[in-house]
Each structure stands twice: as structure tokens, then as C-alpha cells.
N, C-alpha and C. Protein backbone atom coordinates (compact mmCIF):
# COMPACT_ATOMS: atom_id res chain seq x y z
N UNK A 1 7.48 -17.97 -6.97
CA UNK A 1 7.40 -16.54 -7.20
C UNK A 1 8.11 -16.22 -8.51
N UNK A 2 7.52 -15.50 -9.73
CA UNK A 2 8.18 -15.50 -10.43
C UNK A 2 9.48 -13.77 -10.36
N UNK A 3 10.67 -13.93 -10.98
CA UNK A 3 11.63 -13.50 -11.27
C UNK A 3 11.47 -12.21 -11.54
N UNK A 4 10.61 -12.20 -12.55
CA UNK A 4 10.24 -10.41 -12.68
C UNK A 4 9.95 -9.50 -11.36
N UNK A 5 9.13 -10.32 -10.60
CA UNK A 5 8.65 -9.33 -9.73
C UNK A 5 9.69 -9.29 -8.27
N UNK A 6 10.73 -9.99 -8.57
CA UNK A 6 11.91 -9.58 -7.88
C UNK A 6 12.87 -8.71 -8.17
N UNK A 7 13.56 -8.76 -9.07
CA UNK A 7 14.23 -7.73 -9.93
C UNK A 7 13.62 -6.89 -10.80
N UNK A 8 12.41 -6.34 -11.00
CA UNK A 8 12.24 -5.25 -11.77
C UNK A 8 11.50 -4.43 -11.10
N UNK A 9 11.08 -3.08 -11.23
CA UNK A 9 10.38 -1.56 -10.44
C UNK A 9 10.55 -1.82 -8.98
N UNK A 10 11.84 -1.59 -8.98
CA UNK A 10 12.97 -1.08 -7.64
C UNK A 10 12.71 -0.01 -7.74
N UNK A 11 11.72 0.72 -6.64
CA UNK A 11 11.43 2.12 -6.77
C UNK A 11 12.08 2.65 -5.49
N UNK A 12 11.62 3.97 -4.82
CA UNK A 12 12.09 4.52 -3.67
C UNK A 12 11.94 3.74 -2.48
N UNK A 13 10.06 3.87 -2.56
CA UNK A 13 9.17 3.14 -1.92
C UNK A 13 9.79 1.42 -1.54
N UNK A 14 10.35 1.24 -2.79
CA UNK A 14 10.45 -0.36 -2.25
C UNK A 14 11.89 -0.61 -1.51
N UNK A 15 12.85 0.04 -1.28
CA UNK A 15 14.21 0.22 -1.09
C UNK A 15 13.91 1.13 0.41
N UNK A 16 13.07 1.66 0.68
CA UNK A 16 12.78 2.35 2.03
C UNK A 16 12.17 0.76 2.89
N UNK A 17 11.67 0.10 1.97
CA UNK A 17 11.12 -0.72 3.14
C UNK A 17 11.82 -2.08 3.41
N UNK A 18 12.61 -2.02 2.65
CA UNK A 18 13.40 -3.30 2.15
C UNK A 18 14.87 -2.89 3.03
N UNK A 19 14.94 -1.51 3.09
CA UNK A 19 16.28 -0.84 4.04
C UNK A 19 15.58 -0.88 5.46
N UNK A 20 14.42 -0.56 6.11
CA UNK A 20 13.75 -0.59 7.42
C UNK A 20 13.74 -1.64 7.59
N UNK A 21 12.89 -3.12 6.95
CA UNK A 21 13.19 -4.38 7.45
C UNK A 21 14.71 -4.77 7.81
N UNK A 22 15.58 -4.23 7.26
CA UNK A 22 17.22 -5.27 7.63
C UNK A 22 17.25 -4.30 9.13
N UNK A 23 16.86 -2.95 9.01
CA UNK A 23 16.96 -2.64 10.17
C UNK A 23 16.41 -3.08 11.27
N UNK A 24 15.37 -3.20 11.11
CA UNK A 24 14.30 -3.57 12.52
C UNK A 24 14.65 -5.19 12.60
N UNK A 25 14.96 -5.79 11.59
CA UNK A 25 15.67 -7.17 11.61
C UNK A 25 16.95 -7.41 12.50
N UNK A 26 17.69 -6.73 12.36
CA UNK A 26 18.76 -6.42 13.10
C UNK A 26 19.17 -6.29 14.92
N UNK A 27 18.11 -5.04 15.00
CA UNK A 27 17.73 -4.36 16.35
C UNK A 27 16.85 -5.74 16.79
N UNK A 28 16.08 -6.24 16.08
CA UNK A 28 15.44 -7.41 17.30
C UNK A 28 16.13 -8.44 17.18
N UNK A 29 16.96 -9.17 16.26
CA UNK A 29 18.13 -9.85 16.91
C UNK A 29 19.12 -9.40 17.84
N UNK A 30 19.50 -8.20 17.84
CA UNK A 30 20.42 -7.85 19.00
C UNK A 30 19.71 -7.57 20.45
N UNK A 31 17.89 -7.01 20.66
CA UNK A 31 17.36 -6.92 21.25
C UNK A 31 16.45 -8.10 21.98
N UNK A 32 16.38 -9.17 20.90
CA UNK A 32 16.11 -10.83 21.15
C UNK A 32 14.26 -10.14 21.56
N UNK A 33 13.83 -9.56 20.49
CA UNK A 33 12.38 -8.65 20.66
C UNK A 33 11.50 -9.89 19.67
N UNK A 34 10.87 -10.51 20.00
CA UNK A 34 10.15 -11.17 19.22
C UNK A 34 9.17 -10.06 17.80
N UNK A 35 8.47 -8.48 18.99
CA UNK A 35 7.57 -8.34 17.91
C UNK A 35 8.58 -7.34 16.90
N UNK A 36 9.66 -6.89 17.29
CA UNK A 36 10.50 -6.48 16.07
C UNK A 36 10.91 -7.12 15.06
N UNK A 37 10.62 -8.32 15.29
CA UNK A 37 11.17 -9.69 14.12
C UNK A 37 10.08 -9.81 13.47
N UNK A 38 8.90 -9.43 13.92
CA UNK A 38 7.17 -9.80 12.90
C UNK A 38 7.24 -8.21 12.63
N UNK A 39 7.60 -7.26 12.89
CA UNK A 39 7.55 -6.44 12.00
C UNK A 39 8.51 -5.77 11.08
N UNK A 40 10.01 -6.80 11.40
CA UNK A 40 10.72 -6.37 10.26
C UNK A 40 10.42 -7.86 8.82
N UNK A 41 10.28 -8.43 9.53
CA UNK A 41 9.52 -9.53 8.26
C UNK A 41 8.14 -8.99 7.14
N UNK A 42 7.78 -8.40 7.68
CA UNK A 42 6.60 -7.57 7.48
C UNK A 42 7.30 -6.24 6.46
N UNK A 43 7.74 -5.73 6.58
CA UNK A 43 8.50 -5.04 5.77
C UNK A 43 9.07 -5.28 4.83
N UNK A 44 10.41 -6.44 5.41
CA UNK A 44 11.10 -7.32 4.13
C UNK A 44 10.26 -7.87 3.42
N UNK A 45 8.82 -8.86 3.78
CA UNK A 45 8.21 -9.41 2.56
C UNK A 45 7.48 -8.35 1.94
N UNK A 46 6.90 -7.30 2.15
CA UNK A 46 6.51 -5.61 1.06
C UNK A 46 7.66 -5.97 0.35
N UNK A 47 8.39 -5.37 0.55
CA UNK A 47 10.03 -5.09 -0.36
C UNK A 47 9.77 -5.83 -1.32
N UNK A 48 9.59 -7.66 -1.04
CA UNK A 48 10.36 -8.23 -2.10
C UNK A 48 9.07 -8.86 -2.60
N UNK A 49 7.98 -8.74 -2.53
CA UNK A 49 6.68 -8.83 -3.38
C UNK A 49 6.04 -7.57 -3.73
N UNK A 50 6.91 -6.67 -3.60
CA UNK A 50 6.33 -5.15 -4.01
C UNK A 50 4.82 -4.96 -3.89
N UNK A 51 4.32 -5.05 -2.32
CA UNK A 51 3.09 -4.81 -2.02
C UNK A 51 3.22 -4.08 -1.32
N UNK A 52 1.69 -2.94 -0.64
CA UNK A 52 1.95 -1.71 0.16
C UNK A 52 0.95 -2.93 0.90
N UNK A 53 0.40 -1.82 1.88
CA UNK A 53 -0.61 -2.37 3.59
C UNK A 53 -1.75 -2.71 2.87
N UNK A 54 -1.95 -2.23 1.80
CA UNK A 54 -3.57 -1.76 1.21
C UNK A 54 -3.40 -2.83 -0.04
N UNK A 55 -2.04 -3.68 -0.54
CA UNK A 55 -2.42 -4.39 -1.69
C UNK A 55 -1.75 -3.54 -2.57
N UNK A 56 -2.30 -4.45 -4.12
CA UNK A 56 -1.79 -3.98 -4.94
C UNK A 56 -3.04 -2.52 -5.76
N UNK A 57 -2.71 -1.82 -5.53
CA UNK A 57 -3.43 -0.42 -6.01
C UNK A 57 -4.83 -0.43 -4.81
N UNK A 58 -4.07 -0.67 -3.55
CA UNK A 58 -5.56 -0.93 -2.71
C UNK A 58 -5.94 0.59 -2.38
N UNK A 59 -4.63 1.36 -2.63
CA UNK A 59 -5.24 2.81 -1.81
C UNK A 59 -5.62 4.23 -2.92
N UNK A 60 -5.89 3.51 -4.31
CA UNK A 60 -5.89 4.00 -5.26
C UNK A 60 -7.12 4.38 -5.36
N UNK A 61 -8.11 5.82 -5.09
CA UNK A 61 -9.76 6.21 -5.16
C UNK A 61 -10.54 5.70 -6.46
N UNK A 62 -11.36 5.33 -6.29
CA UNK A 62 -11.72 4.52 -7.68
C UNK A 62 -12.73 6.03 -8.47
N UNK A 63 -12.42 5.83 -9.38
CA UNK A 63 -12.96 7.01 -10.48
C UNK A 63 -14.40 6.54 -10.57
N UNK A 64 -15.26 7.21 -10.52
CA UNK A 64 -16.74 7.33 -11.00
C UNK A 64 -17.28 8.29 -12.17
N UNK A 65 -17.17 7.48 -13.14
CA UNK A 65 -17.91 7.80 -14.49
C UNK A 65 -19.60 8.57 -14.33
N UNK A 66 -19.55 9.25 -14.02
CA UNK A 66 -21.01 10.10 -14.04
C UNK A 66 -21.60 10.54 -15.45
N UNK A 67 -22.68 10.43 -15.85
CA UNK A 67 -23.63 10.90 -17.00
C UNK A 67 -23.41 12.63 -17.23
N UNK A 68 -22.80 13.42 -17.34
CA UNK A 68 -22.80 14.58 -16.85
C UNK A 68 -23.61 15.52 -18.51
N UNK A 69 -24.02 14.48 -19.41
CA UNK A 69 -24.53 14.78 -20.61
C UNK A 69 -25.94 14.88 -20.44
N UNK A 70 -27.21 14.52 -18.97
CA UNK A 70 -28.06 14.62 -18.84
C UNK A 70 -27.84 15.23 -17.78
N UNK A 71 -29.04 16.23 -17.66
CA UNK A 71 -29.17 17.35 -16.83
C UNK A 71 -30.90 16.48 -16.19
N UNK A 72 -30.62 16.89 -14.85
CA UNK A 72 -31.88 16.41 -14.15
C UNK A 72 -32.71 17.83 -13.98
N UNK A 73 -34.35 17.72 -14.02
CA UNK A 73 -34.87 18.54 -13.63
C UNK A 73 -34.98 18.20 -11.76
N UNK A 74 -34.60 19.47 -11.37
CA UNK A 74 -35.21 20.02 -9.59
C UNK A 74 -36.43 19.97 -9.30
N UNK A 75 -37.17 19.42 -8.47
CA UNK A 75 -38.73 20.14 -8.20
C UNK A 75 -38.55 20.35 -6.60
N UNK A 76 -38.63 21.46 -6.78
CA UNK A 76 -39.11 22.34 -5.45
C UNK A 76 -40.40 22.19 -5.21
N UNK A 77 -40.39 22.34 -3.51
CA UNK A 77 -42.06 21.75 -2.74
C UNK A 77 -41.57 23.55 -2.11
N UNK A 78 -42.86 24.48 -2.36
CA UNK A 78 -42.41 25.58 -1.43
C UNK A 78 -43.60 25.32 -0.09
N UNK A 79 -42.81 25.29 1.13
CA UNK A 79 -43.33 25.31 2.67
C UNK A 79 -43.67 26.54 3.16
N UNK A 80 -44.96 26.27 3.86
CA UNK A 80 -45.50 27.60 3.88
C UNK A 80 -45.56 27.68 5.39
């Protein structure tokens, strides 16, 4: 893993999840909870590969470039 992406863009986001994993890490060692341990691991590794659920920019709407310089003609069918 390289170095940069451990120590650099320490944001909110990554310090919220990186603070919830030691927690839920914690509580299922003292609770001896197996699935609190897969989901504070789950957290801690977000934190420290700075990934969300969705990836890297997975939840980001992708922009659509439209022609908006051609105008379409309408044809109306009138029903009688």
C-alpha cells in the first residue's frame, strides 16, 4: 500500500470512520460479538484506504453532455 494514501486527505469523513471502527472494535471485544468485529474492520479498513461503500467516486451522478445546440423538430399525429 503505498504511503501517500495513508497519511494524506485526513478529512472529517475519514476520522468519523476510523473513530467508529476503534469503537465497534472495542464493544465486540468486550462483548466477544463476532459480527461487531466484521463490522468494525469494515470501517477501520474505509479509514485507512480512504474508500466509501460505493468506491472511489462510486456515488458521484455522472454528467451527461447533451447537444443542446440542435433543436429537434416535434411532429404531432392529431387523433380524431
Amino acid at each position: 500500500m503505498d504511503k501517500e494514501i495513508l497519511f494524506q486527505n485526513w478529512n472529517f469523513m475519514r476520522l468519523l470512520r476510523l473513530g467508529l471502527g476503534i469503537y465497534i472494535a472495542v464493544q465486540a471485544v468486550e462483548t466477544l460479538s463476532l459480527f461487531s468485529g466484521v463490522v468494525a474492520a469494515f470501517f477501520i479498513f474505509q479509514a485507512v484506504t480512504n474508500t466509501g461503500c460505493c468506491g472511489s467516486n462510486g456515488c458521484v451522478v455522472p454528467t451527461i453532455k447533451g447537444n443542446s445546440d440542435k433543436t429537434e423538430e416535434i411532429k404531432f399525429e392529431e387523433i380524431k
